[in-house]
C-alpha atoms as a PDB file:
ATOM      1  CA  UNK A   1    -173.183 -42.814 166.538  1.00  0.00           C
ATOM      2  CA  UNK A   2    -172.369 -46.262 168.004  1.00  0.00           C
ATOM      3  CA  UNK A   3    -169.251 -48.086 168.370  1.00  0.00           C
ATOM      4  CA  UNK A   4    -167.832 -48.611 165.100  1.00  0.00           C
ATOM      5  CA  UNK A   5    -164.455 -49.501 163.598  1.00  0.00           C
ATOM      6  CA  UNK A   6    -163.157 -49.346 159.582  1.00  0.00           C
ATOM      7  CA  UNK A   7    -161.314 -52.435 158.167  1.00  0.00           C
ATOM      8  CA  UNK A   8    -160.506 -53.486 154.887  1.00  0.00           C
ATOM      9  CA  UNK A   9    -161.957 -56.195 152.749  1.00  0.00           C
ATOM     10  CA  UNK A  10    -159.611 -58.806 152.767  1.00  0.00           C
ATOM     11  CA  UNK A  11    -159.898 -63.087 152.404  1.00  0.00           C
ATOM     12  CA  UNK A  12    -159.590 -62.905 156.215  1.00  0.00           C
ATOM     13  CA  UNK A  13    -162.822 -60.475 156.527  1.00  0.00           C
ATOM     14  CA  UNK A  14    -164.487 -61.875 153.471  1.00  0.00           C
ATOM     15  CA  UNK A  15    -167.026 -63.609 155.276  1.00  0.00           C
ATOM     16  CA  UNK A  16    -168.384 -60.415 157.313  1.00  0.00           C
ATOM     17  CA  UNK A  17    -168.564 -58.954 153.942  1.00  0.00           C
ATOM     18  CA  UNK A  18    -170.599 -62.045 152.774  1.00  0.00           C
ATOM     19  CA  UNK A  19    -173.060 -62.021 156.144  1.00  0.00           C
ATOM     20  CA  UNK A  20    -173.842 -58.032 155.503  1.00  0.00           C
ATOM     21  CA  UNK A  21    -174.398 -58.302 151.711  1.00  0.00           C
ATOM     22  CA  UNK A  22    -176.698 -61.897 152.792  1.00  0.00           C
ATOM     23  CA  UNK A  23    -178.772 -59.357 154.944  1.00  0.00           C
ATOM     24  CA  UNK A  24    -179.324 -57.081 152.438  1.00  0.00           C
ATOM     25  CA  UNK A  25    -180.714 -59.586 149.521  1.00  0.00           C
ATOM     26  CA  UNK A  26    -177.272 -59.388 147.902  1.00  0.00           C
ATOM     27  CA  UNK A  27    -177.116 -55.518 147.856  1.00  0.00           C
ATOM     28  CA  UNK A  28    -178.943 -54.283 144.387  1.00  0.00           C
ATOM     29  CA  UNK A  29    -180.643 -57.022 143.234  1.00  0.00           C
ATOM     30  CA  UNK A  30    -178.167 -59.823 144.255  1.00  0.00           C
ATOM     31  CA  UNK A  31    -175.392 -57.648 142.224  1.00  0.00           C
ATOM     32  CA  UNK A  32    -172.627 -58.265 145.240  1.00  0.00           C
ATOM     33  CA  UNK A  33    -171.101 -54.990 143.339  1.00  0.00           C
ATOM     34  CA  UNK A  34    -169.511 -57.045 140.543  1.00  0.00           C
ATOM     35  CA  UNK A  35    -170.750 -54.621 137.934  1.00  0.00           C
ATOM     36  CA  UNK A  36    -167.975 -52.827 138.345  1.00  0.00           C
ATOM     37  CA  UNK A  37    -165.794 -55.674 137.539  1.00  0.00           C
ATOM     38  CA  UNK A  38    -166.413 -56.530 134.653  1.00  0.00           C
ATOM     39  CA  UNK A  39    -163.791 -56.546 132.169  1.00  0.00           C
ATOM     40  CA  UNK A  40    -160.527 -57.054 134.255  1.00  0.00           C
ATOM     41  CA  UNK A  41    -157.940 -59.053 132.991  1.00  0.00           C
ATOM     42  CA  UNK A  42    -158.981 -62.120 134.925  1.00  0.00           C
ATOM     43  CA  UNK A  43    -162.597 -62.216 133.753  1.00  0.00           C
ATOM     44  CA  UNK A  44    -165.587 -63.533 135.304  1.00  0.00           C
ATOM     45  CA  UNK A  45    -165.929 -67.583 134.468  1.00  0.00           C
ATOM     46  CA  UNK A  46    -168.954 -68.216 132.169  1.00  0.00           C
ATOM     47  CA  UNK A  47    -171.646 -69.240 134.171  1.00  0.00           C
ATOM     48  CA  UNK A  48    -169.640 -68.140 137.991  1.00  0.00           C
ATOM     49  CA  UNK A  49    -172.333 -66.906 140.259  1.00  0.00           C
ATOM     50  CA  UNK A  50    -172.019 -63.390 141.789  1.00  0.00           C
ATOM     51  CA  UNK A  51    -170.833 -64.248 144.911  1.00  0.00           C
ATOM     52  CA  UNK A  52    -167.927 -66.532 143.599  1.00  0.00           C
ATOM     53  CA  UNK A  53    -166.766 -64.159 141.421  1.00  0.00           C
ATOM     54  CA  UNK A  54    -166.879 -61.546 144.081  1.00  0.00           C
ATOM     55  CA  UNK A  55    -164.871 -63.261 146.037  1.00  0.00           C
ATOM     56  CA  UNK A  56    -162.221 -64.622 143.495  1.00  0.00           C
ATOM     57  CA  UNK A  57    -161.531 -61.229 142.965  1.00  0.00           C
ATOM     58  CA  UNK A  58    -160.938 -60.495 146.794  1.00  0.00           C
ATOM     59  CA  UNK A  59    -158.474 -63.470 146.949  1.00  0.00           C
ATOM     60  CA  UNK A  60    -156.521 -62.432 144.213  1.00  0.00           C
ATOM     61  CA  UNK A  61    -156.482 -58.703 145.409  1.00  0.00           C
ATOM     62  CA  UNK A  62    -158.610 -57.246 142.695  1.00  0.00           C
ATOM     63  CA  UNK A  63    -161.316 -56.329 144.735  1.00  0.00           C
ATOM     64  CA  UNK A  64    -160.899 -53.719 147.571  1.00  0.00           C
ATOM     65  CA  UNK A  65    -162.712 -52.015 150.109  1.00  0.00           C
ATOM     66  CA  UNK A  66    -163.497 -50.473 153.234  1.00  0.00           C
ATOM     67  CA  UNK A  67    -166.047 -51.869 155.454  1.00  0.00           C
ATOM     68  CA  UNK A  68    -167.599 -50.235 158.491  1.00  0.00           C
ATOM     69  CA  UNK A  69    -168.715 -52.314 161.449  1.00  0.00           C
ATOM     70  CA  UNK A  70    -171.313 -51.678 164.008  1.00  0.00           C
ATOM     71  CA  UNK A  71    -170.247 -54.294 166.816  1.00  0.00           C
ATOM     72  CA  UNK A  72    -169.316 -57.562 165.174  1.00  0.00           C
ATOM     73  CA  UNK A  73    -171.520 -56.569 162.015  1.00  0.00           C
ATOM     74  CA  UNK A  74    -170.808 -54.853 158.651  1.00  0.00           C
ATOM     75  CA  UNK A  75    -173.425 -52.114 158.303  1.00  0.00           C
ATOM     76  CA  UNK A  76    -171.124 -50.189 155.097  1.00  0.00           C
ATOM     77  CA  UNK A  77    -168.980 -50.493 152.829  1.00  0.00           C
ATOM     78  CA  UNK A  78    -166.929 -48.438 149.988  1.00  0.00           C
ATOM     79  CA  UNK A  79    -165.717 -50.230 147.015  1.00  0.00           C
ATOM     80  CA  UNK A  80    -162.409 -48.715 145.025  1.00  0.00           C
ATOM     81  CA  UNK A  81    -159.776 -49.336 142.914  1.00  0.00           C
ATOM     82  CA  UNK A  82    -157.608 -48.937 140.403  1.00  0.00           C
ATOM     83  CA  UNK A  83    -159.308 -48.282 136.999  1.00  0.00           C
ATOM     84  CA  UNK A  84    -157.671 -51.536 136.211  1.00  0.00           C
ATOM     85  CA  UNK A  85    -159.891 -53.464 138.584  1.00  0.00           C
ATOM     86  CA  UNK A  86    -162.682 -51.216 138.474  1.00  0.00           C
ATOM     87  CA  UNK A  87    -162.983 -50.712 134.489  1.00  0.00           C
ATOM     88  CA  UNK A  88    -166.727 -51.263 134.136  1.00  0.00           C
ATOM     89  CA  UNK A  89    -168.087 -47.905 135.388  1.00  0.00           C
ATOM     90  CA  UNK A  90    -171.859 -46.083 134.538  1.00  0.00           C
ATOM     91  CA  UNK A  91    -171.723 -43.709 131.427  1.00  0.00           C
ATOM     92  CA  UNK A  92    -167.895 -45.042 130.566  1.00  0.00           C
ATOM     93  CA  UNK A  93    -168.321 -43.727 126.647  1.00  0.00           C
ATOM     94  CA  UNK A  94    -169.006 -40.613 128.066  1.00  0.00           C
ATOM     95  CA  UNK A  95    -166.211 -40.586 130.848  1.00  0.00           C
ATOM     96  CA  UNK A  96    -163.868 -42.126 128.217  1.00  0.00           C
ATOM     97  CA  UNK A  97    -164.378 -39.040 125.494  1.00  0.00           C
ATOM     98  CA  UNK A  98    -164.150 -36.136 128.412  1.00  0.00           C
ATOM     99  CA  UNK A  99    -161.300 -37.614 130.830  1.00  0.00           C
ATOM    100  CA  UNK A 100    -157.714 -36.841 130.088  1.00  0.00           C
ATOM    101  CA  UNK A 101    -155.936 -39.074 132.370  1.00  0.00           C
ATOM    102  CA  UNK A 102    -157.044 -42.006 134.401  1.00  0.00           C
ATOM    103  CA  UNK A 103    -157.168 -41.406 138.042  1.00  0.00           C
ATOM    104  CA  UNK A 104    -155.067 -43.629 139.936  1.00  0.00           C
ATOM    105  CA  UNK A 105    -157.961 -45.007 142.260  1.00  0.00           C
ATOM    106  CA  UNK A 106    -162.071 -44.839 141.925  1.00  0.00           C
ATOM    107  CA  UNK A 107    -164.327 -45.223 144.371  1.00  0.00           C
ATOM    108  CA  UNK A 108    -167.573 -46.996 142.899  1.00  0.00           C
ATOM    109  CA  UNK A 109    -169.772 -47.952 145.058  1.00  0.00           C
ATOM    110  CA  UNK A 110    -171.134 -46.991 149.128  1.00  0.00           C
ATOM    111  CA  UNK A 111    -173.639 -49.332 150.299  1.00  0.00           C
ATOM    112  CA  UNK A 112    -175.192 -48.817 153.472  1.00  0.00           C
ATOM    113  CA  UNK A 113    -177.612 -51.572 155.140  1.00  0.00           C
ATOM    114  CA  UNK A 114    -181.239 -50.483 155.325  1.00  0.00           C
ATOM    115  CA  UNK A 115    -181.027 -49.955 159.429  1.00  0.00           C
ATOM    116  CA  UNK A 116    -177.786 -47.908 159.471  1.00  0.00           C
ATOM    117  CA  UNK A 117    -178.837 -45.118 156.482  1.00  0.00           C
ATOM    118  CA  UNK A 118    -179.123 -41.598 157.492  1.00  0.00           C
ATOM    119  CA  UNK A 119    -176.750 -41.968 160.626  1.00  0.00           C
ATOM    120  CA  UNK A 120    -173.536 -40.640 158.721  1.00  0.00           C
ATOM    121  CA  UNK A 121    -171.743 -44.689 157.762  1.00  0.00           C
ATOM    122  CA  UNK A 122    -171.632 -44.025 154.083  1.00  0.00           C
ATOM    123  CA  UNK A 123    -169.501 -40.825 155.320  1.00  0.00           C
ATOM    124  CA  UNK A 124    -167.634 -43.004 157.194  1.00  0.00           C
ATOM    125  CA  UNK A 125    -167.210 -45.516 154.441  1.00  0.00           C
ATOM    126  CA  UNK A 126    -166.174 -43.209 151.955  1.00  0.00           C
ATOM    127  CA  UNK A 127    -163.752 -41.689 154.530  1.00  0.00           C
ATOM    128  CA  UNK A 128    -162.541 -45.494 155.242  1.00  0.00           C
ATOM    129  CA  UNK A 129    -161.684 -46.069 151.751  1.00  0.00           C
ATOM    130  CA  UNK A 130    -159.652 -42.777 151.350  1.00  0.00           C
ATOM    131  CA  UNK A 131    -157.599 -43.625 154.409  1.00  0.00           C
ATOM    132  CA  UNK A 132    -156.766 -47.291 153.048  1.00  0.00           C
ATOM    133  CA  UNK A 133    -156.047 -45.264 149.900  1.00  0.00           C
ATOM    134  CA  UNK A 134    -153.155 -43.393 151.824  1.00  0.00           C
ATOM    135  CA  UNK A 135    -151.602 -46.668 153.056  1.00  0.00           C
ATOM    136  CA  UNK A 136    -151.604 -48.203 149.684  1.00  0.00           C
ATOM    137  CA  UNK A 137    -149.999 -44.830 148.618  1.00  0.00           C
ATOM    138  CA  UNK A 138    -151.947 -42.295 147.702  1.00  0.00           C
ATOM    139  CA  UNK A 139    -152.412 -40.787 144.237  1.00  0.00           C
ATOM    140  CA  UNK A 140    -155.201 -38.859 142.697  1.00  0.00           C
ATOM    141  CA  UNK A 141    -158.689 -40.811 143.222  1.00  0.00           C
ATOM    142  CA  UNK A 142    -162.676 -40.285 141.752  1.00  0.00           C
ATOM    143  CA  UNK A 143    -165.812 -40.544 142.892  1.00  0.00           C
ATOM    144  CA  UNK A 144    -169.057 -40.573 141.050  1.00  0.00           C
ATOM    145  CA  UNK A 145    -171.539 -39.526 143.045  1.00  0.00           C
ATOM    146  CA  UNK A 146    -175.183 -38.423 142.640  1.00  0.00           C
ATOM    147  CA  UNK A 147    -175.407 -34.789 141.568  1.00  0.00           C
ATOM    148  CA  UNK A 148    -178.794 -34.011 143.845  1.00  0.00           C
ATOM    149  CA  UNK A 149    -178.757 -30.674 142.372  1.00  0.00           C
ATOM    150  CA  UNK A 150    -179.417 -32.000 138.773  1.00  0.00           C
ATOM    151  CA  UNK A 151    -182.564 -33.896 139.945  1.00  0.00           C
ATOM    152  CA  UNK A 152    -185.957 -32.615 139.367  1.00  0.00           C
ATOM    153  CA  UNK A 153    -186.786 -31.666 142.773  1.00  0.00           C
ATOM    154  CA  UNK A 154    -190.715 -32.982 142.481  1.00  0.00           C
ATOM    155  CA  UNK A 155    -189.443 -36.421 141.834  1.00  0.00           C
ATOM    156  CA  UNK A 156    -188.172 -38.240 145.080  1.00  0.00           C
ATOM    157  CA  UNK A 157    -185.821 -40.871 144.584  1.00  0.00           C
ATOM    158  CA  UNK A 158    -185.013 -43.604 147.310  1.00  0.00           C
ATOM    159  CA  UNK A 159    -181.791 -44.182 149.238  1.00  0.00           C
ATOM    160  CA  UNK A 160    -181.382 -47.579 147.978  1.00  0.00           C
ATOM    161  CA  UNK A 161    -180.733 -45.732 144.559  1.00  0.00           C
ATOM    162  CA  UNK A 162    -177.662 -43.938 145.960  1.00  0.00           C
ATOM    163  CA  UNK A 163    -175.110 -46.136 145.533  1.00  0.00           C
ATOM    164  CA  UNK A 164    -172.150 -43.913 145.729  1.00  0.00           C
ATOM    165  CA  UNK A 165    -173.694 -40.891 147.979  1.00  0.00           C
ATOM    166  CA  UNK A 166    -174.005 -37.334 146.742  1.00  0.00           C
ATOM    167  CA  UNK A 167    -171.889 -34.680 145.629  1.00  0.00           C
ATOM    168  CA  UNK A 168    -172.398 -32.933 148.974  1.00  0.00           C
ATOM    169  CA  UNK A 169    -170.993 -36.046 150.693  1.00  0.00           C
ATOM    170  CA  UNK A 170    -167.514 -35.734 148.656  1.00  0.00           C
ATOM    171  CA  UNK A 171    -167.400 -32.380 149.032  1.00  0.00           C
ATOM    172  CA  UNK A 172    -167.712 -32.536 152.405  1.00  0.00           C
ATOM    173  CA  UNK A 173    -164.700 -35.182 152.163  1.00  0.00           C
ATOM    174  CA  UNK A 174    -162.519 -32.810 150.608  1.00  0.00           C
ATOM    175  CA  UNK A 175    -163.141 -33.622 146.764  1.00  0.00           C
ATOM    176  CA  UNK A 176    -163.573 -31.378 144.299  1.00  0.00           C
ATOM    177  CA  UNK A 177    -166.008 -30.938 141.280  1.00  0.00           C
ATOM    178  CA  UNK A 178    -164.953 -31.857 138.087  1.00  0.00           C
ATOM    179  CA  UNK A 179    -167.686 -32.232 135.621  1.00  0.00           C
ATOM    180  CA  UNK A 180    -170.980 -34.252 135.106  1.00  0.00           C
ATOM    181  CA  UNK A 181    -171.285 -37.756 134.082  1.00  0.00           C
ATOM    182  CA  UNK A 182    -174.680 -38.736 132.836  1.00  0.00           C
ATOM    183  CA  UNK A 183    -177.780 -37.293 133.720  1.00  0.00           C
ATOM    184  CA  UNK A 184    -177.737 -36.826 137.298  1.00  0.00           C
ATOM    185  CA  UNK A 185    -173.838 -37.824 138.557  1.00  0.00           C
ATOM    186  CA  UNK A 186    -170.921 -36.402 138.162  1.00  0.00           C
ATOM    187  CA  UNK A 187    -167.154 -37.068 138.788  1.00  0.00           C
ATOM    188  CA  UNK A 188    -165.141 -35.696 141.628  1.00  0.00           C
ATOM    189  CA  UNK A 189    -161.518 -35.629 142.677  1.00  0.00           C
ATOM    190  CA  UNK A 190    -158.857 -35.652 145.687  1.00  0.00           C
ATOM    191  CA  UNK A 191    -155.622 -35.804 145.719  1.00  0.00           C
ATOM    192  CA  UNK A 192    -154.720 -38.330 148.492  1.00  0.00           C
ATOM    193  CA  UNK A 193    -151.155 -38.061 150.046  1.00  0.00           C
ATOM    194  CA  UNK A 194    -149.702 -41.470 151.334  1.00  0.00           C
ATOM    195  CA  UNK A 195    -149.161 -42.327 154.727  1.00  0.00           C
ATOM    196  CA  UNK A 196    -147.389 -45.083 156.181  1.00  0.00           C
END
């Protein structure tokens, strides 16, 4: 692996964020991982493109994450949370009926650029976010990653489609199984202790 370095989306590093997710066609389908989003408490504007809304939410410290740089480029990122900011999750009616409590962070989404796949930076994204986790405090967080072992093994699915790695992944980052959440994801957890 080359020289890297983890820092956290902020206004300041908004517009590496913006260059990387530019490169990549706007990461699914010009989505800038808003999906997520949607429903917080300081909606999206009717009308507000994608990327504005993106980064209204970074200004006003809604939206969080942990990018990973390759030289002076972002090559990955991990998007969490609070459920709060990050209410709009896949298979929610489903997650809603089976969960007891709320965790206090999610992680959403791990995007890494078409170039950089298969060379262990969504690893290091996902173990990015936990760290900036700890320094915000800590708490229980979630994952929902792709349960590989669900999948019909005759149908191959692309890595574009993993947005938020596979269960192997988070298990290999510490969390730990706690049920299935659609079809082929499921939910894991990790208790995160703080660290100053």
């Amino acid at each position: 692996m080359r020289d890297y370095r983890i820092g956290a989306l902020t206004p300041e590093t908004w517009g590496d964020f913006a260059a990387m997710v530019e490169r990549t066609g706007g990461l699914f389908g010009g989505c800038w991982c808003v999906h997520f989003h949607h429903g917080v408490e300081d909606g999206r504007g009717e009308d507000e493109p994608n990327p504005d809304f993106k980064r209204r939410m970074v200004e006003a410290g809604i939206a969080h994450a942990a990018l990973v740089y390759d030289g002076p480029d972002v090559v990955a990122w991990a998007e969490y949370g609070t459920p709060c900011e990050l209410p709009n999750i896949h298979h929610r009616k489903q997650y809603d009926a089976e969960s007891v409590a709320p965790p206090d962070y999610r992680i959403t989404c791990i995007n890494v650029t078409r170039s950089h796949r298969k060379l262990g930076f969504g690893r290091l994204a996902l173990r990015g976010a936990v760290d900036l986790i700890a320094r915000a405090g800590g708490g229980v967080v979630e994952g929902y990653p792709h349960d590989m072992a669900t999948r019909d093994p005759a149908k191959k699915m692309s890595d574009s489609f993993l947005y938020n790695l596979t269960r192997k992944s988070y298990e290999d980052a510490g969390f730990t199984y706690v049920r299935p959440k659609g079809q082929q994801n499921c939910v894991m957890s990790k208790v995160v202790e703080p660290v100053s």
